[in-house]
N, C-alpha and C. Protein backbone atom coordinates (compact mmCIF):
# COMPACT_ATOMS: atom_id res chain seq x y z
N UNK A 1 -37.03 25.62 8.45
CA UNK A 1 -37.33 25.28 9.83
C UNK A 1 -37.83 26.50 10.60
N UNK A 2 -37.45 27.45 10.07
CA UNK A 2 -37.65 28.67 11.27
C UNK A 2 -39.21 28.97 11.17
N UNK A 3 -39.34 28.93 9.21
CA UNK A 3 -41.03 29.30 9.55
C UNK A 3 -41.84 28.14 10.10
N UNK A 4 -41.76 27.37 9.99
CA UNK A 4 -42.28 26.15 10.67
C UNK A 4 -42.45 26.21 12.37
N UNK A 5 -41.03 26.77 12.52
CA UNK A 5 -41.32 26.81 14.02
C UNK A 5 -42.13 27.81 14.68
N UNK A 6 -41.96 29.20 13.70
CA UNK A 6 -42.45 30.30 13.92
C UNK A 6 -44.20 30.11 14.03
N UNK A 7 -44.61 29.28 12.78
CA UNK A 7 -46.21 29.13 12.76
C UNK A 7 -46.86 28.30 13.96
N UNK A 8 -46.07 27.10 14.26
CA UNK A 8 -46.54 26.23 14.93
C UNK A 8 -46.10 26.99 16.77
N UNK A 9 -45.64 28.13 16.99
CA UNK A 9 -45.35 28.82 18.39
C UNK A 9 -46.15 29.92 17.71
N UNK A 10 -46.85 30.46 16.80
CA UNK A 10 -47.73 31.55 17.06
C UNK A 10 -47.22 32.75 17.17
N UNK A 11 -45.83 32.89 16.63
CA UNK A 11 -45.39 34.09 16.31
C UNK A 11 -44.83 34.70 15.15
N UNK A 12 -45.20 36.06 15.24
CA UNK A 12 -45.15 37.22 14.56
C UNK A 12 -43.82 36.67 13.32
N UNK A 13 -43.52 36.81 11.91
CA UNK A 13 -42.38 36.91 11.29
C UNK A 13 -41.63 37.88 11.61
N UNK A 14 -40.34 37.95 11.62
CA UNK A 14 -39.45 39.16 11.36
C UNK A 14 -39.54 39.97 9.87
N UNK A 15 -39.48 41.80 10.02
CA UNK A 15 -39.68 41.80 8.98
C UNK A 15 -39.02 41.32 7.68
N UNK A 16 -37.79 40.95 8.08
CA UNK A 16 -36.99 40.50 6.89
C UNK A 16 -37.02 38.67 6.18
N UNK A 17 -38.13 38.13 6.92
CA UNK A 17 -38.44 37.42 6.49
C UNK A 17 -39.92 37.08 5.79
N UNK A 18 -39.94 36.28 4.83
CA UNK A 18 -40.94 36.42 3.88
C UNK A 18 -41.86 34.90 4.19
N UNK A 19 -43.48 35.23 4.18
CA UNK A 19 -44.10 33.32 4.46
C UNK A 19 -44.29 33.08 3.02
N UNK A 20 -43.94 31.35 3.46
CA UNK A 20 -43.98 30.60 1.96
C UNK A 20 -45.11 29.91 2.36
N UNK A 21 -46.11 30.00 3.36
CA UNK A 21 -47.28 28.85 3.26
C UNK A 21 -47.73 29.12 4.43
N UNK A 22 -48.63 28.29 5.19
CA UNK A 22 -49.48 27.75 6.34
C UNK A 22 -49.64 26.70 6.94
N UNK A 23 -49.79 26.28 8.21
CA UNK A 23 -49.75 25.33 8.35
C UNK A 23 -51.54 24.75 8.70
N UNK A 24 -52.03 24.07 7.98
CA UNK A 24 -53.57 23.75 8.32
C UNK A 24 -53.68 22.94 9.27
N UNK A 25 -54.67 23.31 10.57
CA UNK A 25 -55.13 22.62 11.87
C UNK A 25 -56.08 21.82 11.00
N UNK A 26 -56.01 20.63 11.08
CA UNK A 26 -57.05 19.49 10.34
C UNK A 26 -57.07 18.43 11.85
N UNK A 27 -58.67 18.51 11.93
CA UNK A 27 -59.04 17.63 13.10
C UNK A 27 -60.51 17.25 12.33
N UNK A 28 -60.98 15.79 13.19
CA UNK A 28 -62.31 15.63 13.04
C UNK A 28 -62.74 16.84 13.74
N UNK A 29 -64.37 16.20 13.68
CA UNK A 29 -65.43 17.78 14.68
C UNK A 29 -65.20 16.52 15.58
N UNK A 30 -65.42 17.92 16.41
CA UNK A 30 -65.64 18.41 18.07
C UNK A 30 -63.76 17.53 19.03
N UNK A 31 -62.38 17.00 17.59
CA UNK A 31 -61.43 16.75 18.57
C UNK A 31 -60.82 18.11 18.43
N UNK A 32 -59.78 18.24 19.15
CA UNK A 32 -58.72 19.38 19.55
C UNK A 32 -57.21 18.55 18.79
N UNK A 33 -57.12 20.10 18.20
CA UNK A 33 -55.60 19.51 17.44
C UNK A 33 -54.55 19.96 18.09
N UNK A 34 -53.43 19.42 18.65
CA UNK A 34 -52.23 20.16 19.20
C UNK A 34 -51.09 19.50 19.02
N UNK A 35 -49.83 20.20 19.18
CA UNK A 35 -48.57 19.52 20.02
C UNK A 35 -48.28 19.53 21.24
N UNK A 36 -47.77 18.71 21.87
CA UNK A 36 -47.61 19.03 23.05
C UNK A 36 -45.93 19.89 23.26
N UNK A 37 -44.66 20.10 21.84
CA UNK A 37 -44.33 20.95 22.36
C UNK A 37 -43.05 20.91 21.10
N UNK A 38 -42.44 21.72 21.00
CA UNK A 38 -41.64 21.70 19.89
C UNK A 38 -39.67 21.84 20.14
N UNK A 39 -39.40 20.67 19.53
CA UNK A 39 -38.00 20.37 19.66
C UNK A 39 -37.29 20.98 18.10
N UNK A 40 -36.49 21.77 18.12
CA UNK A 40 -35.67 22.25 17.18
C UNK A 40 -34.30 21.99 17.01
N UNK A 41 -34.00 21.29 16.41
CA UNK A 41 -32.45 20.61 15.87
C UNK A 41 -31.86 21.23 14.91
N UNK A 42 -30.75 21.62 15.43
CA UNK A 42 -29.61 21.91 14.03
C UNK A 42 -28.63 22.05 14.80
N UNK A 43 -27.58 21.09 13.98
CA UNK A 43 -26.50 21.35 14.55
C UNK A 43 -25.69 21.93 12.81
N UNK A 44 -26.32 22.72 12.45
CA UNK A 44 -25.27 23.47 11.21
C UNK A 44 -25.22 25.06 11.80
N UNK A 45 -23.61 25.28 11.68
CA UNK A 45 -23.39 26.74 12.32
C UNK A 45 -24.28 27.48 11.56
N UNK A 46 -25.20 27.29 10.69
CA UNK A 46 -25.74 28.69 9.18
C UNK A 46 -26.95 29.08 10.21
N UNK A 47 -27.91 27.99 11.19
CA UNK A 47 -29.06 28.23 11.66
C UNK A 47 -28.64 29.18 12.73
N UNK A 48 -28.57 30.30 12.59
CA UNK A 48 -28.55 31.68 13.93
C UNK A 48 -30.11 31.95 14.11
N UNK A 49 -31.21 31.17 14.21
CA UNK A 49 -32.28 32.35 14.16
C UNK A 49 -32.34 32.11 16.48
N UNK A 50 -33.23 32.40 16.60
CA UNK A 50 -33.71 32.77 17.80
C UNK A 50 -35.33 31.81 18.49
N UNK A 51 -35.22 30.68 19.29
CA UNK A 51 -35.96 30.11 19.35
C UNK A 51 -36.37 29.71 21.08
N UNK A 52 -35.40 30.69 21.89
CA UNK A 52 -35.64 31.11 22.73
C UNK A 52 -37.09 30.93 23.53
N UNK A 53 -37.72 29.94 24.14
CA UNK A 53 -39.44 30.50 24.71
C UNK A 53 -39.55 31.76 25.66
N UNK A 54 -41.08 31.50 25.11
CA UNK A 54 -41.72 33.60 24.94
C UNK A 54 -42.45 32.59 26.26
N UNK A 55 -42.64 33.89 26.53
CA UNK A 55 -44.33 33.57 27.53
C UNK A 55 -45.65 33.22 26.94
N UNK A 56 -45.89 33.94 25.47
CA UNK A 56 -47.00 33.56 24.95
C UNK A 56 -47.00 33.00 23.59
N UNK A 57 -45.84 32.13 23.58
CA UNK A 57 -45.99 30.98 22.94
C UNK A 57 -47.25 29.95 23.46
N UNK A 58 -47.74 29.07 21.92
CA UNK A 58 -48.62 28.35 22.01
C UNK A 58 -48.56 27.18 22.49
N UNK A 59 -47.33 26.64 22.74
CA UNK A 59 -46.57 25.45 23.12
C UNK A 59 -45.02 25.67 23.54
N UNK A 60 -45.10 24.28 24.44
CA UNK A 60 -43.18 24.78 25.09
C UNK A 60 -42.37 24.49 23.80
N UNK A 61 -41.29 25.11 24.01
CA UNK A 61 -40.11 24.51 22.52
C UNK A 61 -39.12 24.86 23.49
N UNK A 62 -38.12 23.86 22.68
CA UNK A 62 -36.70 23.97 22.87
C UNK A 62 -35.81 23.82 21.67
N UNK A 63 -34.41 24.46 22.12
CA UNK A 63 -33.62 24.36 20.67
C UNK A 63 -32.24 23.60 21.36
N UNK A 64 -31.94 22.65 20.41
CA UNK A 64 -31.04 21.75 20.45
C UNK A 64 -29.85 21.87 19.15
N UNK A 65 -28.55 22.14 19.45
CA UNK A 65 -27.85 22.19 18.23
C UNK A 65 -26.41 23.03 18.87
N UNK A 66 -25.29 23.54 17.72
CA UNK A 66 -24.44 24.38 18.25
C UNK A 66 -24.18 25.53 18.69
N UNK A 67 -25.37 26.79 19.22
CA UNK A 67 -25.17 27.70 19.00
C UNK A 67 -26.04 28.07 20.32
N UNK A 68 -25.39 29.31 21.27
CA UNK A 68 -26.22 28.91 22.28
C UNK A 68 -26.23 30.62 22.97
N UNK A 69 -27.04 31.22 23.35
CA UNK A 69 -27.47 32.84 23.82
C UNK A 69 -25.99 32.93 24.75
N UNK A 70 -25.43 34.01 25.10
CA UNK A 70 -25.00 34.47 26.20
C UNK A 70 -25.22 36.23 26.59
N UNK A 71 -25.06 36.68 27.57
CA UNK A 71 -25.34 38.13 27.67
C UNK A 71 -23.70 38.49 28.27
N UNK A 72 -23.12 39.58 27.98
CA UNK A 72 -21.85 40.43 28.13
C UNK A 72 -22.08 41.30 29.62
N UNK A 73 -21.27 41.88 29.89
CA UNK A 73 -21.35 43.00 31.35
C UNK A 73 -22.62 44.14 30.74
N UNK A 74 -22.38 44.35 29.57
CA UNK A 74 -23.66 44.94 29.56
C UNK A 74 -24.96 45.12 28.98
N UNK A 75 -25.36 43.22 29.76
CA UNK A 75 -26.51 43.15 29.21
C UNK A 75 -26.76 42.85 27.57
N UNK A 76 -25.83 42.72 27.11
CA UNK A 76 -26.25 42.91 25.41
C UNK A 76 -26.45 41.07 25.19
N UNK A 77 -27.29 40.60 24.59
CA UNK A 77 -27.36 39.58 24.04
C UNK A 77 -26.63 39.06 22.66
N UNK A 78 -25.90 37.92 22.71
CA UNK A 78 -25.36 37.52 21.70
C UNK A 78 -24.99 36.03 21.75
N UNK A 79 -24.87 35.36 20.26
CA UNK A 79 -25.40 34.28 20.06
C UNK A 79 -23.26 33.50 20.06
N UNK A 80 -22.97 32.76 20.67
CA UNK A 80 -21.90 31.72 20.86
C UNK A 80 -21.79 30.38 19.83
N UNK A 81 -20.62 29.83 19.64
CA UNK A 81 -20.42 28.08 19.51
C UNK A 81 -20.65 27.59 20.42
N UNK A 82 -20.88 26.42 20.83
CA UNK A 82 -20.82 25.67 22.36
C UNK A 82 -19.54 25.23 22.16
N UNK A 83 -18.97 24.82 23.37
CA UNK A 83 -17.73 23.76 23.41
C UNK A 83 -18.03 22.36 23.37
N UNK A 84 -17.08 21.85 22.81
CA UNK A 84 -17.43 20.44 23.12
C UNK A 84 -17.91 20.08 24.66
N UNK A 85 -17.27 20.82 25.52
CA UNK A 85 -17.99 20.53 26.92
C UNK A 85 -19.17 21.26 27.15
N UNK A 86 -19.51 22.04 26.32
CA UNK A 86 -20.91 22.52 26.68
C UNK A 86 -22.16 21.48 26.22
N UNK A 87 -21.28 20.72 24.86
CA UNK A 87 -22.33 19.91 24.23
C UNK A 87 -22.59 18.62 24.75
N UNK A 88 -21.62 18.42 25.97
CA UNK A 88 -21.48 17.36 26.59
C UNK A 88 -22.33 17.20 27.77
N UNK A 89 -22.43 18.55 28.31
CA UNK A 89 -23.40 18.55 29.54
C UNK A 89 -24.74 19.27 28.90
N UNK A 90 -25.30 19.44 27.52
CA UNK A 90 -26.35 19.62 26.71
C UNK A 90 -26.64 17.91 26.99
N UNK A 91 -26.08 17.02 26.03
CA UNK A 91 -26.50 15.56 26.56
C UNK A 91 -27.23 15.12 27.72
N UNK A 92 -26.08 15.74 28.77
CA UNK A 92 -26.09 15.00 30.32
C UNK A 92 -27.66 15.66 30.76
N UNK A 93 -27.81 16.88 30.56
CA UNK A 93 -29.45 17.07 30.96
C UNK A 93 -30.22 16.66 30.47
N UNK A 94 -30.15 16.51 28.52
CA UNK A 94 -31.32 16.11 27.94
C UNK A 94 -31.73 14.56 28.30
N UNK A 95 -30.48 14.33 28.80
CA UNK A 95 -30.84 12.51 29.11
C UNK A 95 -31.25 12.27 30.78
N UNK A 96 -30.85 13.59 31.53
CA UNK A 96 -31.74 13.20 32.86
C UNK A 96 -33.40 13.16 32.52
N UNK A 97 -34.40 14.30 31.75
CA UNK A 97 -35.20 13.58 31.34
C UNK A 97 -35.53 12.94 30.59
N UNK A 98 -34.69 12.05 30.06
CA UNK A 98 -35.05 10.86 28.91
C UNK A 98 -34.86 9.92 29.79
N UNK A 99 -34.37 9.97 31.29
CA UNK A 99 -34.42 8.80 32.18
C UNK A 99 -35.65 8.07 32.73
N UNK A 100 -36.55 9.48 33.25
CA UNK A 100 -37.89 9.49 33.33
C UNK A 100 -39.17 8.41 32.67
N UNK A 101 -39.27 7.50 33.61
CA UNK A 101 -40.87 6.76 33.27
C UNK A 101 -40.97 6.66 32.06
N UNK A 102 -42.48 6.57 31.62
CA UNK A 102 -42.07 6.58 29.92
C UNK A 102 -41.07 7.12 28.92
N UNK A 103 -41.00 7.94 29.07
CA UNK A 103 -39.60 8.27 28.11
C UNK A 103 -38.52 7.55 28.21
N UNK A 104 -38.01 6.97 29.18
CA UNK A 104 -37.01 5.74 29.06
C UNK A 104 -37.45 4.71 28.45
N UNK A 105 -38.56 4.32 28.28
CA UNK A 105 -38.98 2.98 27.42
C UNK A 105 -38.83 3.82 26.02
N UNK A 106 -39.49 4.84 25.31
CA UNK A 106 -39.02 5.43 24.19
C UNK A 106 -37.80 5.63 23.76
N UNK A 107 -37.07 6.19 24.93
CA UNK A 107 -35.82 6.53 24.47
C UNK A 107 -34.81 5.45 24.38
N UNK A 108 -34.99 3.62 24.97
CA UNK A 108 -34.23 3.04 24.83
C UNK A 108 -34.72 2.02 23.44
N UNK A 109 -35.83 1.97 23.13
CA UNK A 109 -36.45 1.85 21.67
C UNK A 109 -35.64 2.79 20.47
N UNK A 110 -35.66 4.33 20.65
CA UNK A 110 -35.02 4.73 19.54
C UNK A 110 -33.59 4.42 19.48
N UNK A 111 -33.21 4.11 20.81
CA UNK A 111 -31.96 3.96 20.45
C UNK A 111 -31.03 1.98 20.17
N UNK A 112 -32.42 1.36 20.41
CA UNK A 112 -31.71 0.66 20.14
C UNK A 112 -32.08 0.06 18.99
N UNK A 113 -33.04 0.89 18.02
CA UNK A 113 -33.35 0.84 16.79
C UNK A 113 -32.08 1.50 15.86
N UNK A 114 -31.39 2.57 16.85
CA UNK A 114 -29.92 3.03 15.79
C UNK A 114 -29.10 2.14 16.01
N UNK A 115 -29.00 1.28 17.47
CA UNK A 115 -27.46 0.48 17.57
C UNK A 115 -28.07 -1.19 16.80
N UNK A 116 -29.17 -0.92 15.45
CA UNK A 116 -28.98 -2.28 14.61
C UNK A 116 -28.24 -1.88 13.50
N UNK A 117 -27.34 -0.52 13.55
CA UNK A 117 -26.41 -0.12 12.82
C UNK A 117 -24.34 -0.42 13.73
N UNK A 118 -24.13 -1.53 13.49
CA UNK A 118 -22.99 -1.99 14.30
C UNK A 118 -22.11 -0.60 15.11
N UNK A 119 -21.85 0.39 13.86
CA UNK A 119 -21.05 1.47 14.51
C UNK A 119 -22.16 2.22 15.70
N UNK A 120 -22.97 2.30 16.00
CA UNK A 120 -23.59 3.04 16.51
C UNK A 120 -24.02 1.75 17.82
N UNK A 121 -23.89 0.50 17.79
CA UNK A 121 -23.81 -0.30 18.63
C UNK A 121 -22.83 -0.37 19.49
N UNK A 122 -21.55 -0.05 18.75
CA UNK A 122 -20.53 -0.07 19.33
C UNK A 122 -20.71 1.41 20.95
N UNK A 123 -21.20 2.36 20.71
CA UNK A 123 -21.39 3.57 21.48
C UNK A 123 -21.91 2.98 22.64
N UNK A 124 -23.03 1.98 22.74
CA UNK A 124 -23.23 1.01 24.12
C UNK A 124 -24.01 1.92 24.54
N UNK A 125 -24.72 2.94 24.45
CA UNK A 125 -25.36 4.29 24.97
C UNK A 125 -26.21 3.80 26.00
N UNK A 126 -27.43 2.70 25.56
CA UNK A 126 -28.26 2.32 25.96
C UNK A 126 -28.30 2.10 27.30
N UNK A 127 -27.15 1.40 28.03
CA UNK A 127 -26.66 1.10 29.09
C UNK A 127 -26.75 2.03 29.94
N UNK A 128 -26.47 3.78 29.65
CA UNK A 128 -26.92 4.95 30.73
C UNK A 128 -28.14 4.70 31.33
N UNK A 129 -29.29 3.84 30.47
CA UNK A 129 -30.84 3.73 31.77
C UNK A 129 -30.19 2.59 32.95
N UNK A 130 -29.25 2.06 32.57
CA UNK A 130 -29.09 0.38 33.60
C UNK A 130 -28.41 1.09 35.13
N UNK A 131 -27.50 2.03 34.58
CA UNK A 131 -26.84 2.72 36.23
C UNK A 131 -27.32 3.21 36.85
N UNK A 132 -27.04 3.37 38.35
CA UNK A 132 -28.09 4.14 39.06
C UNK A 132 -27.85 5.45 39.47
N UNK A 133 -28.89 6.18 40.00
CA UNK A 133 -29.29 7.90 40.09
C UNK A 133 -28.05 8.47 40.39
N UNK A 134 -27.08 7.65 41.09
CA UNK A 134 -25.77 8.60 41.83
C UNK A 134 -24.88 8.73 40.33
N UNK A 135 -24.56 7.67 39.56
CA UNK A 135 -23.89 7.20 38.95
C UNK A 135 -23.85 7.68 37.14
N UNK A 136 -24.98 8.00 36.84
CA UNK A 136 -25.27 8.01 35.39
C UNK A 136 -24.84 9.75 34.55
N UNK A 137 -24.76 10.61 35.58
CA UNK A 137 -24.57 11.76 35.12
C UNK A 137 -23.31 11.74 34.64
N UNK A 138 -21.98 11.22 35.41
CA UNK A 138 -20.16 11.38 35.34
C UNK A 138 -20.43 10.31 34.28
N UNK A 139 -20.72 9.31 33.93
CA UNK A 139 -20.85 8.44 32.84
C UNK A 139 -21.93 8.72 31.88
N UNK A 140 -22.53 9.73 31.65
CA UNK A 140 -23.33 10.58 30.47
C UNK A 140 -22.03 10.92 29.82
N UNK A 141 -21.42 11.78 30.52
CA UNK A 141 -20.72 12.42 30.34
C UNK A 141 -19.46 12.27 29.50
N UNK A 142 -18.77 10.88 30.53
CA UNK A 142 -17.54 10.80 29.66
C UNK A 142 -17.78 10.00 28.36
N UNK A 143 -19.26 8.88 28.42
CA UNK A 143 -19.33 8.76 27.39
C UNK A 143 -19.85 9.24 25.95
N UNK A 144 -20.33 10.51 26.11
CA UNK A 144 -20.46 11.14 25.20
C UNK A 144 -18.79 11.78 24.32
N UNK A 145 -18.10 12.23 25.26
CA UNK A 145 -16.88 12.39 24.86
C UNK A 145 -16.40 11.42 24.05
N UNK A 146 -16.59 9.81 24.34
CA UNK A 146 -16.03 8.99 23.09
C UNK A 146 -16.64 8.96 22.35
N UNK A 147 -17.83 9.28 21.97
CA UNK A 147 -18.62 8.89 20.90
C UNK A 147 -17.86 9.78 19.67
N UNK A 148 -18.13 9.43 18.59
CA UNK A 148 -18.30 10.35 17.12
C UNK A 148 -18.79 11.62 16.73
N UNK A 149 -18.24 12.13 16.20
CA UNK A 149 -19.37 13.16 15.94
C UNK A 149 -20.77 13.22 15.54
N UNK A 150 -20.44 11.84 14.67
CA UNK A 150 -22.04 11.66 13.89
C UNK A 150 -23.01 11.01 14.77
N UNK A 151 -22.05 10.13 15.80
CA UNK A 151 -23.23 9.67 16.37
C UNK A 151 -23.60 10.48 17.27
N UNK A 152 -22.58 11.68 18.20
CA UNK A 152 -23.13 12.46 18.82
C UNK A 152 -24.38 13.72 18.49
N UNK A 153 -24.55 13.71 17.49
CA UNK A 153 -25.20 14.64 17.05
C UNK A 153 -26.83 13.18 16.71
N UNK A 154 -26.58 12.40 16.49
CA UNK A 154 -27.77 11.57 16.65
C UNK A 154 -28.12 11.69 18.10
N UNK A 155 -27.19 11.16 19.04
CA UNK A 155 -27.76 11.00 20.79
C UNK A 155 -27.82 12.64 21.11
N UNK A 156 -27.84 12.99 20.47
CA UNK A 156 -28.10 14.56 21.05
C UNK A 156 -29.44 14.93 21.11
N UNK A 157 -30.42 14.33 20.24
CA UNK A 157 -31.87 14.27 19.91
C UNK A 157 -32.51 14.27 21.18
């Protein structure tokens, strides 16, 4: 994943890492090939790399998973676990924009393509687009707390 992410944001390897390939821009003539932006998942403690956005990255990215920057009194950067309450209000934002216009029609499609799996029906998730603006954040919230692990790490997407 890292070189993947590394090629497709346009940056430099570390030296201690080695490339296993390329990624080829394949377009007809005269279209433009792009992403519009790169989402990085892992929730396994082994992924420590750094995915942080640069300024001159080629596209926005974000990283989604357990492990999250903090800085000390002096300034030093270093990499944390989240808490379960950190991963809880990780949810609660990623789903204020998954509330948003189109992405709510996507996001209640993927998800109610997982709840034709009964256990994952049971989570009722879907229901966060039905409440309204005052209401949906304190109920992001606690219902992420009941969910599973497995399924939390699915609605975490």
């Amino acid at each position: 994943m890292r070189g993947i992410a590394t090629a497709l944001l346009d940056r430099k390897l570390e030296e201690d890492d080695e490339s296993i390939g390329d990624i080829a821009v394949v377009a007809a003539e005269g279209e433009e090939w792009s992403f519009s932006g790169l989402v990085m998942i892992s929730f396994s403690a082994f992924d420590d790399f750094d995915l942080r956005p640069l300024a001159n990255d080629l596209i926005r990215s974000s990283q989604v998973g357990l492990l999250q920057w903090q800085t000390d009194e002096n300034d030093t950067e270093f990499m944390t676990r989240k808490t379960p309450a950190d991963l809880a209000m990780d949810f609660q934002e990623s789903f204020a924009s998954c509330r948003q216009g189109l992405r709510s029609m996507r996001w209640r499609a993927a998800v109610e393509t997982l709840e034709t799996d009964d256990l994952f029906a049971e989570g009722n998730v879907a229901t966060l687009l039905d409440l309204d603006d005052e209401n949906w954040g304190e109920e992001a919230v606690l219902l992420y707390k009941r969910l599973s692990s497995a399924m939390r790490s699915c609605y975490s997407l």
